[in-house]
C-alpha atoms as a PDB file:
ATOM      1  CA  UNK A   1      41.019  61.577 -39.939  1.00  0.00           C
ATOM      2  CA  UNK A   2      44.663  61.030 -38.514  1.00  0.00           C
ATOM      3  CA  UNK A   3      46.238  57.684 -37.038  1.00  0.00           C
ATOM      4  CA  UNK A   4      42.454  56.809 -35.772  1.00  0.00           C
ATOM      5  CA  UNK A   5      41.601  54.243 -38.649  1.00  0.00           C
ATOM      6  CA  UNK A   6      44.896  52.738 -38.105  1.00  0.00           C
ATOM      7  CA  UNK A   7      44.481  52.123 -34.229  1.00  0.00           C
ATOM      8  CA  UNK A   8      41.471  50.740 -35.690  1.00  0.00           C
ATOM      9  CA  UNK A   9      43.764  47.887 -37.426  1.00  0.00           C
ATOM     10  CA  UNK A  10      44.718  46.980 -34.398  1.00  0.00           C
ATOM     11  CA  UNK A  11      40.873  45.893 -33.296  1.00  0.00           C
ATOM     12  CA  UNK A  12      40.444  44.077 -36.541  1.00  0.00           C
ATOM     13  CA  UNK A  13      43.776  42.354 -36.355  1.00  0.00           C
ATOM     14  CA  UNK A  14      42.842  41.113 -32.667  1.00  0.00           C
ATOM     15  CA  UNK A  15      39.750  39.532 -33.779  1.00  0.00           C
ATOM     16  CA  UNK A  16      40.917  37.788 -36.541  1.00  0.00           C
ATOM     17  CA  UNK A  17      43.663  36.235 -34.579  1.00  0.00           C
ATOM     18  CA  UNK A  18      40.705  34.869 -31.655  1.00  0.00           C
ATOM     19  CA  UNK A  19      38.729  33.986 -33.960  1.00  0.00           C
ATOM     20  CA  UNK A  20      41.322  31.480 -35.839  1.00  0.00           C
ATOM     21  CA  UNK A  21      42.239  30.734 -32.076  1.00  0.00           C
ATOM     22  CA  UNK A  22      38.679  29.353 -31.057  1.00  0.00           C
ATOM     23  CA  UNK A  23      38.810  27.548 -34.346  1.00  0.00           C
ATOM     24  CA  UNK A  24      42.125  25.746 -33.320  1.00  0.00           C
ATOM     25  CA  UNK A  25      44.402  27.025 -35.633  1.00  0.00           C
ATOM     26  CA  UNK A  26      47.040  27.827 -33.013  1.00  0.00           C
ATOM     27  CA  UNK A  27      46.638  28.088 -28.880  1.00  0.00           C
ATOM     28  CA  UNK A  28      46.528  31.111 -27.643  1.00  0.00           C
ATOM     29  CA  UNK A  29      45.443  31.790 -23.846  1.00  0.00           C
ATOM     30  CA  UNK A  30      45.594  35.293 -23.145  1.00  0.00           C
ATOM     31  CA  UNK A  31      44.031  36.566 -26.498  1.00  0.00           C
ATOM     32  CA  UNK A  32      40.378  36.005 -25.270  1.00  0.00           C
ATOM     33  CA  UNK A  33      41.509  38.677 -22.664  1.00  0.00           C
ATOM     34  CA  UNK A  34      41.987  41.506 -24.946  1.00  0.00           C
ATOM     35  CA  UNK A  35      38.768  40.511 -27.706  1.00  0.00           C
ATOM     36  CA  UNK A  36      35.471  39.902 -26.597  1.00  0.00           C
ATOM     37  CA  UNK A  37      33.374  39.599 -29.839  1.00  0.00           C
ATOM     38  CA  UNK A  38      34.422  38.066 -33.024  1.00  0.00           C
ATOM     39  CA  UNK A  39      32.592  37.781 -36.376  1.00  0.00           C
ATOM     40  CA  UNK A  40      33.718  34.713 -37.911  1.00  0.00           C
ATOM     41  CA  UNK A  41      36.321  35.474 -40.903  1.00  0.00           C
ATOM     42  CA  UNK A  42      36.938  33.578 -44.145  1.00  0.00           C
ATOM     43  CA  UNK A  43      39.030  30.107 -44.315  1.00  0.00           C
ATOM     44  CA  UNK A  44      41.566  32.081 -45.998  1.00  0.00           C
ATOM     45  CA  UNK A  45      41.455  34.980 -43.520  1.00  0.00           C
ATOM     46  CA  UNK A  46      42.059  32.531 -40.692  1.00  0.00           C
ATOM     47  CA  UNK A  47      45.317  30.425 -43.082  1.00  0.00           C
ATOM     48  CA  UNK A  48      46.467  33.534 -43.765  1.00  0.00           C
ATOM     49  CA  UNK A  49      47.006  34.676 -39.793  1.00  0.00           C
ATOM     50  CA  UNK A  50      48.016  30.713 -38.978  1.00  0.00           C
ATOM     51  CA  UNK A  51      51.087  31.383 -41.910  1.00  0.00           C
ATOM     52  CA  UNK A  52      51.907  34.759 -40.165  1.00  0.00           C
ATOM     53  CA  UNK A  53      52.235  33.992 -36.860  1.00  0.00           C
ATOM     54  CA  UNK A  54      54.119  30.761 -37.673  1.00  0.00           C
ATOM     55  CA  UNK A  55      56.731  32.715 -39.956  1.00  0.00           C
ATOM     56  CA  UNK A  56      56.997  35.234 -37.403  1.00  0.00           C
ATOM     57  CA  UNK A  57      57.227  33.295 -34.069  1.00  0.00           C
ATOM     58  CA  UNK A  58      59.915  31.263 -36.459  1.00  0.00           C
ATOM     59  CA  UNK A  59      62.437  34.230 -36.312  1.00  0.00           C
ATOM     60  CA  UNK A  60      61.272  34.884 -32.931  1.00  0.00           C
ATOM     61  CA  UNK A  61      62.191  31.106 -31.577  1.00  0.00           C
ATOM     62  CA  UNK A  62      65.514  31.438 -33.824  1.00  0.00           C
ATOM     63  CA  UNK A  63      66.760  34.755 -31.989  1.00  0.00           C
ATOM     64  CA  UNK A  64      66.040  33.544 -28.897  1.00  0.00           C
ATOM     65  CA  UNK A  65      68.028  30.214 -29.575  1.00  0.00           C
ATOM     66  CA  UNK A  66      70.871  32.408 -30.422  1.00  0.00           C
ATOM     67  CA  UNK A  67      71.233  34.644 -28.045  1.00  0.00           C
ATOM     68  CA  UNK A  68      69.700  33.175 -24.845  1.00  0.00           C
ATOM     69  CA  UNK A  69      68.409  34.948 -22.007  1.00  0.00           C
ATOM     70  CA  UNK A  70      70.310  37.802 -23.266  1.00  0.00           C
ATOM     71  CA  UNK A  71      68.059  38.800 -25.200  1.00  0.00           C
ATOM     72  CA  UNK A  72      65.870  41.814 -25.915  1.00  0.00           C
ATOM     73  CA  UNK A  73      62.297  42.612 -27.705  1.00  0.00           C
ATOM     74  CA  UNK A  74      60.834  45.590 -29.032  1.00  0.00           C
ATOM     75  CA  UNK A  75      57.386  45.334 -30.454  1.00  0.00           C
ATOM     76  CA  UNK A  76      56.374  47.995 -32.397  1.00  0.00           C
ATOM     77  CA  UNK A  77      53.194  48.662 -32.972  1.00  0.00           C
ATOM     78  CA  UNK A  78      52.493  45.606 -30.620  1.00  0.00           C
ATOM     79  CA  UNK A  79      48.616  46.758 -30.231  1.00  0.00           C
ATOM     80  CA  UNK A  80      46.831  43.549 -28.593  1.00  0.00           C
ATOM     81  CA  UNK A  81      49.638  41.065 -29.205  1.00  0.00           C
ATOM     82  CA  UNK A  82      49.754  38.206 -26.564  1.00  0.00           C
ATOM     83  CA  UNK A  83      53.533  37.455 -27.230  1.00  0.00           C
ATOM     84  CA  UNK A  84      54.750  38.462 -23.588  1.00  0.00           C
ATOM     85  CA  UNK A  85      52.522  35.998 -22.062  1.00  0.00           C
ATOM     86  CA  UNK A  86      53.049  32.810 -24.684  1.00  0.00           C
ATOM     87  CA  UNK A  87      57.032  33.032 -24.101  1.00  0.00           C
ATOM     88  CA  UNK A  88      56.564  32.726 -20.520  1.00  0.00           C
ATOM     89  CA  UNK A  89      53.907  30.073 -21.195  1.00  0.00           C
ATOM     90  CA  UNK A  90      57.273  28.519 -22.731  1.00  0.00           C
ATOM     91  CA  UNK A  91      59.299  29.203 -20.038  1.00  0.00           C
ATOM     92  CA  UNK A  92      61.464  31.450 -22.159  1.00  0.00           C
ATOM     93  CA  UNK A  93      63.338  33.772 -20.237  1.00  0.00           C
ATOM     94  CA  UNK A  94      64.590  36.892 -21.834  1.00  0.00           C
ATOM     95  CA  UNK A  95      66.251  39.949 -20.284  1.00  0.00           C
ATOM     96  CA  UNK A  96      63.512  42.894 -21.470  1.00  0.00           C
ATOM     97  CA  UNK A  97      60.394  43.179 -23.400  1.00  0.00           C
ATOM     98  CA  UNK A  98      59.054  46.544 -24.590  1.00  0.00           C
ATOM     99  CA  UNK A  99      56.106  46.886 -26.494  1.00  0.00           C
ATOM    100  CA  UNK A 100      55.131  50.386 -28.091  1.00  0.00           C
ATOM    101  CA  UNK A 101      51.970  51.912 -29.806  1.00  0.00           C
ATOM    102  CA  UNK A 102      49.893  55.064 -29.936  1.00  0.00           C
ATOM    103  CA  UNK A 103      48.649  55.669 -26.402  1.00  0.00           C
ATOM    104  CA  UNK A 104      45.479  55.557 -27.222  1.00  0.00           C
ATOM    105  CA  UNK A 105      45.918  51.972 -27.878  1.00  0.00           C
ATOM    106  CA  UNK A 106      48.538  51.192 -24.558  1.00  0.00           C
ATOM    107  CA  UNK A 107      46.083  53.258 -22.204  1.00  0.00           C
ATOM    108  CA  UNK A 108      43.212  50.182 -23.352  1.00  0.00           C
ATOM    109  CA  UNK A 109      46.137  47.596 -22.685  1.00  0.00           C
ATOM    110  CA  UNK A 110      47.318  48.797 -19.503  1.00  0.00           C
ATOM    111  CA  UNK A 111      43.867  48.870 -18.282  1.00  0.00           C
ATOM    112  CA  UNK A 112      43.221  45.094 -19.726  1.00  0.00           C
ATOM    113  CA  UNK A 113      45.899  43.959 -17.930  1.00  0.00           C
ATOM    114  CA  UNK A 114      44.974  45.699 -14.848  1.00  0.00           C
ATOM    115  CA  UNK A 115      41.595  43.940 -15.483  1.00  0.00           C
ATOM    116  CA  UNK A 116      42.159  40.632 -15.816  1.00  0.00           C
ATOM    117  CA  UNK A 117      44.877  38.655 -12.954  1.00  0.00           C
ATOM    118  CA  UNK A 118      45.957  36.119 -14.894  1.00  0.00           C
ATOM    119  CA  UNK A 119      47.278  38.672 -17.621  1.00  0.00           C
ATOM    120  CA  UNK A 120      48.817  40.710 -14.255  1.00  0.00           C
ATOM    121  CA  UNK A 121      49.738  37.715 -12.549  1.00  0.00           C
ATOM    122  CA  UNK A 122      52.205  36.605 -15.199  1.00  0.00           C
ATOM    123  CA  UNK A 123      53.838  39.834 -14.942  1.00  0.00           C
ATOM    124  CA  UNK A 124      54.123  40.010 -11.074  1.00  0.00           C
ATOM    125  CA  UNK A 125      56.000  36.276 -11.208  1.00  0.00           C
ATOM    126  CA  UNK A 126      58.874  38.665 -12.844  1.00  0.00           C
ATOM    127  CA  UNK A 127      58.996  41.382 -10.887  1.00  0.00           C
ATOM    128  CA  UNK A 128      56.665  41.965  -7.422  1.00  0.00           C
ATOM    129  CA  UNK A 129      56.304  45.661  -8.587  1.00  0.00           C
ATOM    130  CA  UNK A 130      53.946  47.122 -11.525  1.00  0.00           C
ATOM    131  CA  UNK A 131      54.114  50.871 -11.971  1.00  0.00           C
ATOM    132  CA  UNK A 132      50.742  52.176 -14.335  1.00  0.00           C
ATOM    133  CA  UNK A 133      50.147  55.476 -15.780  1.00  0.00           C
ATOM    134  CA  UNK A 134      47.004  56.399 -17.922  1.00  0.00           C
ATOM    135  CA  UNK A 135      49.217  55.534 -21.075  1.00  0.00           C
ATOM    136  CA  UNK A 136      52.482  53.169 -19.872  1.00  0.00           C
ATOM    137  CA  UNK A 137      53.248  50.363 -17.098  1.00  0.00           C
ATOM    138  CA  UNK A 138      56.459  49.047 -15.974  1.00  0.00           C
ATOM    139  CA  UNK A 139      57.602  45.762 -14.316  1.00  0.00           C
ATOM    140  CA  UNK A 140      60.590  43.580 -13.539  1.00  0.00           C
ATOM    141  CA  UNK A 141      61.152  43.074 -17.842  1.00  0.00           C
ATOM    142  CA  UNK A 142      58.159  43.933 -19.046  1.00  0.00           C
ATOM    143  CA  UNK A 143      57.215  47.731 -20.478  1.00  0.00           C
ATOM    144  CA  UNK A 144      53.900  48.782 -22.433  1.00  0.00           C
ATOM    145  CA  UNK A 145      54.190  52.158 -23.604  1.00  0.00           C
ATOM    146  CA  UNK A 146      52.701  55.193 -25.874  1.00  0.00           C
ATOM    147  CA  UNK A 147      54.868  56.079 -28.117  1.00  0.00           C
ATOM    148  CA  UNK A 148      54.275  58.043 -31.436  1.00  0.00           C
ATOM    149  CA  UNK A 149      56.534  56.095 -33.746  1.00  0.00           C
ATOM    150  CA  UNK A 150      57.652  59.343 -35.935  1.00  0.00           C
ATOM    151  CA  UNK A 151      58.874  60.975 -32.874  1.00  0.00           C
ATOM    152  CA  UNK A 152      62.469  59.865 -32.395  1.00  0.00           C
ATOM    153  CA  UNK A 153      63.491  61.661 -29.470  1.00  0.00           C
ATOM    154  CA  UNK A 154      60.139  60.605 -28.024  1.00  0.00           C
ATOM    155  CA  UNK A 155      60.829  56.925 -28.811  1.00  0.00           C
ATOM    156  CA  UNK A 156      64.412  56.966 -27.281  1.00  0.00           C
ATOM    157  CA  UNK A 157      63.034  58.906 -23.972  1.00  0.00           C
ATOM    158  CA  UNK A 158      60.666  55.835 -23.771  1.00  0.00           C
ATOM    159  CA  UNK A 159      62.939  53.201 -24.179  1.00  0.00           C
ATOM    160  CA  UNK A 160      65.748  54.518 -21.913  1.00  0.00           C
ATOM    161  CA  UNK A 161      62.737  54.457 -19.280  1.00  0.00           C
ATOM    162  CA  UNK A 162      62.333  50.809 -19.733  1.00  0.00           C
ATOM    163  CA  UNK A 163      65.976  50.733 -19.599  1.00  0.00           C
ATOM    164  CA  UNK A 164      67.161  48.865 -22.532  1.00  0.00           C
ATOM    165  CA  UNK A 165      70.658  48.431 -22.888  1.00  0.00           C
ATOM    166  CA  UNK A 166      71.808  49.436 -26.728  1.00  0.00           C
ATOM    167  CA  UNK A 167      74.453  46.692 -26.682  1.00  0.00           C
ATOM    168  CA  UNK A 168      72.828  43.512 -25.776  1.00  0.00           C
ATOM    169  CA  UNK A 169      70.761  41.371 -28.850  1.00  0.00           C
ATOM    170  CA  UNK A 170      67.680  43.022 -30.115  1.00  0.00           C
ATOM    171  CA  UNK A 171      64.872  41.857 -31.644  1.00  0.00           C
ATOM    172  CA  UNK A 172      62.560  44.448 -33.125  1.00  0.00           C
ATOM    173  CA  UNK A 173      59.092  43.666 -34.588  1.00  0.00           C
ATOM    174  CA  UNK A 174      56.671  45.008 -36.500  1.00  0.00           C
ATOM    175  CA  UNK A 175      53.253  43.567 -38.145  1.00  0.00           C
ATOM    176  CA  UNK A 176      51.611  45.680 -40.614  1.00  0.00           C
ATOM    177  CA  UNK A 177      53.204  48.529 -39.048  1.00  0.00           C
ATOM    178  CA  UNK A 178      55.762  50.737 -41.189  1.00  0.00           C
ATOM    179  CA  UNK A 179      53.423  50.782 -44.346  1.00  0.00           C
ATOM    180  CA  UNK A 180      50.934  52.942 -41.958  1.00  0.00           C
ATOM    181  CA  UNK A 181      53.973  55.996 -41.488  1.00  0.00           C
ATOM    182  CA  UNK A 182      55.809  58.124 -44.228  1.00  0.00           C
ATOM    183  CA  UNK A 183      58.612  56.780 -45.520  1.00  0.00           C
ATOM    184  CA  UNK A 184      60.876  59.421 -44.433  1.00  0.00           C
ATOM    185  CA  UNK A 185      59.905  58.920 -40.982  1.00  0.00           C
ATOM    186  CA  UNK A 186      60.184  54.963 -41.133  1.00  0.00           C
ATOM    187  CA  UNK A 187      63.940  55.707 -42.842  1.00  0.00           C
ATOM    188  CA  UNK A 188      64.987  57.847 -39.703  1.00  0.00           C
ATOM    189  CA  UNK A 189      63.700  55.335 -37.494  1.00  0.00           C
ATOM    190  CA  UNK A 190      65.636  52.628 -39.391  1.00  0.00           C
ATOM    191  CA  UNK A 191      68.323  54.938 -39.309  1.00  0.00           C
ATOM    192  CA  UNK A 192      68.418  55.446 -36.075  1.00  0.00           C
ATOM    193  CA  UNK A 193      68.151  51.412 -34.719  1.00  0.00           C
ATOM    194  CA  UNK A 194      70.772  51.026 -37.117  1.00  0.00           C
ATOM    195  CA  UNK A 195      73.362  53.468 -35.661  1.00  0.00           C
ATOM    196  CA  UNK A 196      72.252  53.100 -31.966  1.00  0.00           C
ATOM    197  CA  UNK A 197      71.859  49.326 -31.543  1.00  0.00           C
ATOM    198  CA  UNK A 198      75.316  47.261 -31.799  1.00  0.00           C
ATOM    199  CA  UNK A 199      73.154  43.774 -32.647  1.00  0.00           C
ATOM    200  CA  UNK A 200      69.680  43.400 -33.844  1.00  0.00           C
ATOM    201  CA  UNK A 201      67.664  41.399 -36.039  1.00  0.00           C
ATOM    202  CA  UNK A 202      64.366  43.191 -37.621  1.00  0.00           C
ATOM    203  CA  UNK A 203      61.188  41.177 -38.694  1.00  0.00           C
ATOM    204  CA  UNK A 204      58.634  43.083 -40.640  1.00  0.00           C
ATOM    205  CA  UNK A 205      55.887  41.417 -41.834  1.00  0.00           C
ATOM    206  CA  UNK A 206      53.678  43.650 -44.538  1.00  0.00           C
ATOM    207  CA  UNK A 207      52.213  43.965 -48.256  1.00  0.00           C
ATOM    208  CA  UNK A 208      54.334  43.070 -50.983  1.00  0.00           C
ATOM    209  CA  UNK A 209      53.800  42.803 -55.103  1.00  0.00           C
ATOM    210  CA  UNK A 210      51.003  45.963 -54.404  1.00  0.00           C
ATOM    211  CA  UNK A 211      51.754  47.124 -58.426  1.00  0.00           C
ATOM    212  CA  UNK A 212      49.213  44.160 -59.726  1.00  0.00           C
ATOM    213  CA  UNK A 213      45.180  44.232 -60.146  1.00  0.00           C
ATOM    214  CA  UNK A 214      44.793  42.036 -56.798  1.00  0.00           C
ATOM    215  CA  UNK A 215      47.262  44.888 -55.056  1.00  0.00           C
ATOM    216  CA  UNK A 216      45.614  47.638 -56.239  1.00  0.00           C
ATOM    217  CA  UNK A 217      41.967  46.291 -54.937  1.00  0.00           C
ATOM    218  CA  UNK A 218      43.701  45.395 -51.502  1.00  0.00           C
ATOM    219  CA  UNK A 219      44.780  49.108 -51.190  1.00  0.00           C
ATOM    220  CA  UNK A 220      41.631  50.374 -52.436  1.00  0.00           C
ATOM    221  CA  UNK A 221      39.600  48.845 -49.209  1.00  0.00           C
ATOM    222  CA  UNK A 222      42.360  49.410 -47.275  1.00  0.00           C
ATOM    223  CA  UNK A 223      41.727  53.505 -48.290  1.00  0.00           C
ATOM    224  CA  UNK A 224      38.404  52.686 -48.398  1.00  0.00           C
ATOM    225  CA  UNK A 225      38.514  52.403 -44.420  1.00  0.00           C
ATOM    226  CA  UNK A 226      40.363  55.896 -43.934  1.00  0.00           C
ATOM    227  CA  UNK A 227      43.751  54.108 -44.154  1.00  0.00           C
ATOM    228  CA  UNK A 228      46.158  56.324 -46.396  1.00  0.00           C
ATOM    229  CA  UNK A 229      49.226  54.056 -46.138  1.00  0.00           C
ATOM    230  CA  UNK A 230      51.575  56.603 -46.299  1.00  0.00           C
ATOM    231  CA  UNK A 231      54.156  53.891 -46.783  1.00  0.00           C
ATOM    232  CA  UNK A 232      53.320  51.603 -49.489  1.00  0.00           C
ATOM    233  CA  UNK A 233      56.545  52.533 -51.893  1.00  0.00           C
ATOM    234  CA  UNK A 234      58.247  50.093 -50.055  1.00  0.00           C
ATOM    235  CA  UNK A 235      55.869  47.701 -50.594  1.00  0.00           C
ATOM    236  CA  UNK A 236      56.323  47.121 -54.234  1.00  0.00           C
ATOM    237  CA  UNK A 237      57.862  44.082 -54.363  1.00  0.00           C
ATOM    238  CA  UNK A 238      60.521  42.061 -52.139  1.00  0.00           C
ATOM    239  CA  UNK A 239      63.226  43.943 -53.154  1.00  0.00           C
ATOM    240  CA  UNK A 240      61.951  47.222 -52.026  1.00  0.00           C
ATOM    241  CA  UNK A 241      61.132  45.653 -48.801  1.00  0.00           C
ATOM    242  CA  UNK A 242      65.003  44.809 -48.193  1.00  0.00           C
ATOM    243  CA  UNK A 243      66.420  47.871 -49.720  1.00  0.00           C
ATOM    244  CA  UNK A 244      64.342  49.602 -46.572  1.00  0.00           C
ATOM    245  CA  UNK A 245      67.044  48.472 -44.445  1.00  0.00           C
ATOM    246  CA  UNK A 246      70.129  48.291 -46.169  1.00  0.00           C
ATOM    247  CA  UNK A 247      69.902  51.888 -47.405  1.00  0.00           C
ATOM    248  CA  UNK A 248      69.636  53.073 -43.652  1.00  0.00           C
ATOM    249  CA  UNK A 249      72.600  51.085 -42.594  1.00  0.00           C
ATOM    250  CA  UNK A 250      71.686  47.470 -41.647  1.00  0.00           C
ATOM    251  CA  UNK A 251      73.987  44.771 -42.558  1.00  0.00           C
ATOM    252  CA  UNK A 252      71.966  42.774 -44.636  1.00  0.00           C
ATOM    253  CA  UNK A 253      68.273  41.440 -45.232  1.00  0.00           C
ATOM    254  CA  UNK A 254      66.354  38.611 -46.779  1.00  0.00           C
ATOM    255  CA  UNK A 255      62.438  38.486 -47.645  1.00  0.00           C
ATOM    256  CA  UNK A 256      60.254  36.049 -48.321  1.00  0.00           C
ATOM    257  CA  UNK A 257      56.369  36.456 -49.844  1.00  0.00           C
ATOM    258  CA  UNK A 258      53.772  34.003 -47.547  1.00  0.00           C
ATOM    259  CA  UNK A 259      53.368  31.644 -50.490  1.00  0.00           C
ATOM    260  CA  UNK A 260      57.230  30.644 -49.318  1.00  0.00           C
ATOM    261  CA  UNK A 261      56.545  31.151 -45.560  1.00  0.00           C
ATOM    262  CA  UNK A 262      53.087  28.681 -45.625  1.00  0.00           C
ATOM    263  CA  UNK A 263      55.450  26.215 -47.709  1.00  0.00           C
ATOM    264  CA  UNK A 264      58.543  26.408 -45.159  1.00  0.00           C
ATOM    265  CA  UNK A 265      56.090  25.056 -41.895  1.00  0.00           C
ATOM    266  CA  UNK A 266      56.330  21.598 -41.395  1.00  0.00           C
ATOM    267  CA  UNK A 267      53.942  19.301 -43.314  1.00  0.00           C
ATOM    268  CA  UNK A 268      52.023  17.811 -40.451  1.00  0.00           C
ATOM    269  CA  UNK A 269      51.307  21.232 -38.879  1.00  0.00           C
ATOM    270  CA  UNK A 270      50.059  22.260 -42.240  1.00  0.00           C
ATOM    271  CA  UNK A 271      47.800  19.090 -42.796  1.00  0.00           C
ATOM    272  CA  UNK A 272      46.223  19.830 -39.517  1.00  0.00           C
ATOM    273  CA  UNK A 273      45.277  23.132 -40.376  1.00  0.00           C
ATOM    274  CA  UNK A 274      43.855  22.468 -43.608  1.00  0.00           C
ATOM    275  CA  UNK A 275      41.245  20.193 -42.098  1.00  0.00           C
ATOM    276  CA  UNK A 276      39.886  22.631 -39.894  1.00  0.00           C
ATOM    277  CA  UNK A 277      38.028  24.554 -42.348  1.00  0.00           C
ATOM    278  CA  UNK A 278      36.820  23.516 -46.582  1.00  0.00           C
ATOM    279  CA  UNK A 279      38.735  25.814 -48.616  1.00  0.00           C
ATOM    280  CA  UNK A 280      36.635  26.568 -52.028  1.00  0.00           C
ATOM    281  CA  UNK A 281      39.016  29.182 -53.319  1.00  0.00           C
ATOM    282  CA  UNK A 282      42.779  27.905 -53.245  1.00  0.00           C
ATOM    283  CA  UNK A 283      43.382  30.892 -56.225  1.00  0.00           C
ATOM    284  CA  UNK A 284      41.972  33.039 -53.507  1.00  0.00           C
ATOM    285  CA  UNK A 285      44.370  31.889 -50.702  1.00  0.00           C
ATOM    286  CA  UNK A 286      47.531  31.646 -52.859  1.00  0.00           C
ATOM    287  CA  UNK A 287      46.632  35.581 -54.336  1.00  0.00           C
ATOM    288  CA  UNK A 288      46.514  37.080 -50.776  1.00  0.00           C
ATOM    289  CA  UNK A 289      49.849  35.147 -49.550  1.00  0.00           C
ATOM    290  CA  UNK A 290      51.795  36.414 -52.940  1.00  0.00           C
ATOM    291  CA  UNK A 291      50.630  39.647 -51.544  1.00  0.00           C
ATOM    292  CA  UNK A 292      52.273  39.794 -47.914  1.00  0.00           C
ATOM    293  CA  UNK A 293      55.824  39.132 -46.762  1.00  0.00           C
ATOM    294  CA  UNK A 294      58.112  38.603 -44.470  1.00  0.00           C
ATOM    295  CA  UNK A 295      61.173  40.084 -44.157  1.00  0.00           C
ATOM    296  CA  UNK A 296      64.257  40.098 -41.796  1.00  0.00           C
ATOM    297  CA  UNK A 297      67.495  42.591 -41.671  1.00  0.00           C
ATOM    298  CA  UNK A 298      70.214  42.416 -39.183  1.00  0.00           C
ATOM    299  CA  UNK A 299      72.750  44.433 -37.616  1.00  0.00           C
ATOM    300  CA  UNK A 300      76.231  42.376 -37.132  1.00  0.00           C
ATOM    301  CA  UNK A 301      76.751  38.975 -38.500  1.00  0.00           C
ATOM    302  CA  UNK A 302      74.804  36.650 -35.664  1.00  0.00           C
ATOM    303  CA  UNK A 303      71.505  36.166 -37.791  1.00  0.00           C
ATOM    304  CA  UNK A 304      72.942  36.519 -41.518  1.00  0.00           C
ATOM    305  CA  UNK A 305      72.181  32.901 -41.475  1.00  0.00           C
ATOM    306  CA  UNK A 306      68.416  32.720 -40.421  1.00  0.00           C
ATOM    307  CA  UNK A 307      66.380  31.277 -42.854  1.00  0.00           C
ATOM    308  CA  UNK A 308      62.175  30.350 -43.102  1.00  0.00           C
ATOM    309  CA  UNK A 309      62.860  26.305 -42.774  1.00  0.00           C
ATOM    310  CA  UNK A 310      61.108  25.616 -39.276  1.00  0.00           C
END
């Protein structure tokens, strides 16, 4: 069966996130781009992605305060993600942004964004050239490439052809990502950030607590659906989560399950949210955030600070 089921996350992911878009969870403008039909999910399907991209785009917003224009990203993984576009929707200006996945899933991107001008406009406004292959495209800061993920030399080839610079700030991120490849693989890869990058910060956002009843049937569909998670030690509890990175040389790291992250966004955002849709099952809601985390590391001392408060 190979990676194929979890490309296939990737699709699933995509439409959860429009759908909880057209329901006005968050705005999104690019994502309709990308996803063209949706099923409608759950309430708690739809909280649940409203608490992750909050927590995330938290650590995003406070790297990016920190370092300035200075700054790089490397999205691993980065499938359909919209991120490129939104910052520039900000106005944020950053110095490189890479995103990497299996090429069956950047050769779908690339042609998207070939596709559709306003998702190619935004990237001209950068740069007046865009180079495409079948698999990659590169512009003024912005890189899209196919990259297998367990091939190091591979992954270093790829980035030193979007020409990132291994001393300026890096953020690397990764959703639902690392619990899809071996452990071993993920520790060289950690390894190797760790002992080629002079400053980073790492969010990873994944399954935690998996040992329980409610973990166990979450894995079970999850296999049910061809996806081995090859992984999922790591994704016994918080701890295991952060001892990832500090036992392949990062600096520190905190974590944080989503019952802490939903808690940490500001009040009002949250009371808006919660009248979008009736929630029946709050026991439902509060199981699948004990079950998924965030969690940051950091290489020098710049982010041993960051925090979930918004």
């Amino acid at each position: 069966m190979g990676d194929e089921p979890v490309m296939a996350t990737n699709d699933d992911a995509s439409e959860c996130k429009r759908g909880a878009v057209q329901l006005g969870y968050w705005t999104d403008n690019y994502i309709h781009y990308f996803v063209k039909q949706i099923e409608r999910r759950a309430p708690e399907i739809n909280r649940g992605y409203f608490a992750r991209i909050k927590g995330v785009d938290n650590f995003i917003q406070k790297f990016i305060n920190r370092v300035g224009s200075n700054a790089q990203i490397v999205n691993f993984g980065a499938g359909f993600d919209t991120l490129y576009w939104r910052l520039k929707d900000e106005g944020t200006v950053i110095s490189s942004y890479i995103e990497l996945d299996f090429p069956a899933v950047t050769s779908k991107k690339c042609y998207m964004i070939k596709k559709n001008k306003p998702l190619l406009d935004r990237i001209y406004e950068q740069d007046g050239e865009v180079k495409f292959s079948s698999t990659d495209m590169h512009s003024g800061n912005y890189h899209c490439m196919g990259v297998n993920l367990r091939n190091i030399s591979q992954l270093k080839e790829k980035l030193q052809q979007a020409e990132i610079k291994f001393d300026k700030p890096t953020l690397f991120i990764a959703e639902c990502v690392l619990v899809y490849i071996e452990s071993e693989w993920v520790n060289r890869l950690l390894q190797w950030i760790s002992s080629t990058f002079a400053v980073g910060l790492f969010i990873n956002y994944e399954m935690c607590n998996m040992n329980d009843t409610f973990g166990h049937v979450m894995l079970g569909n999850l296999r049910a659906r061809g996806c081995t998670l090859a992984g999922i030690e790591h994704c016994k509890n918080l701890d295991t989560q952060k001892n990832r990175f500090t036992d392949n040389g990062w600096l520190g790291s905190k974590a944080w399950d989503m019952v802490e992250v939903y808690q940490s966004i500001e009040t009002s955002d949250r009371t808006r949210i919660e009248k979008i849709e009736f929630l029946d099952e709050q026991e439902l809601l509060i199981q699948l955030f004990q079950h998924y985390c965030i969690c940051i590391a950091w290489l020098g001392n710049d982010f041993a600070d960051f925090n979930i408060g918004m």
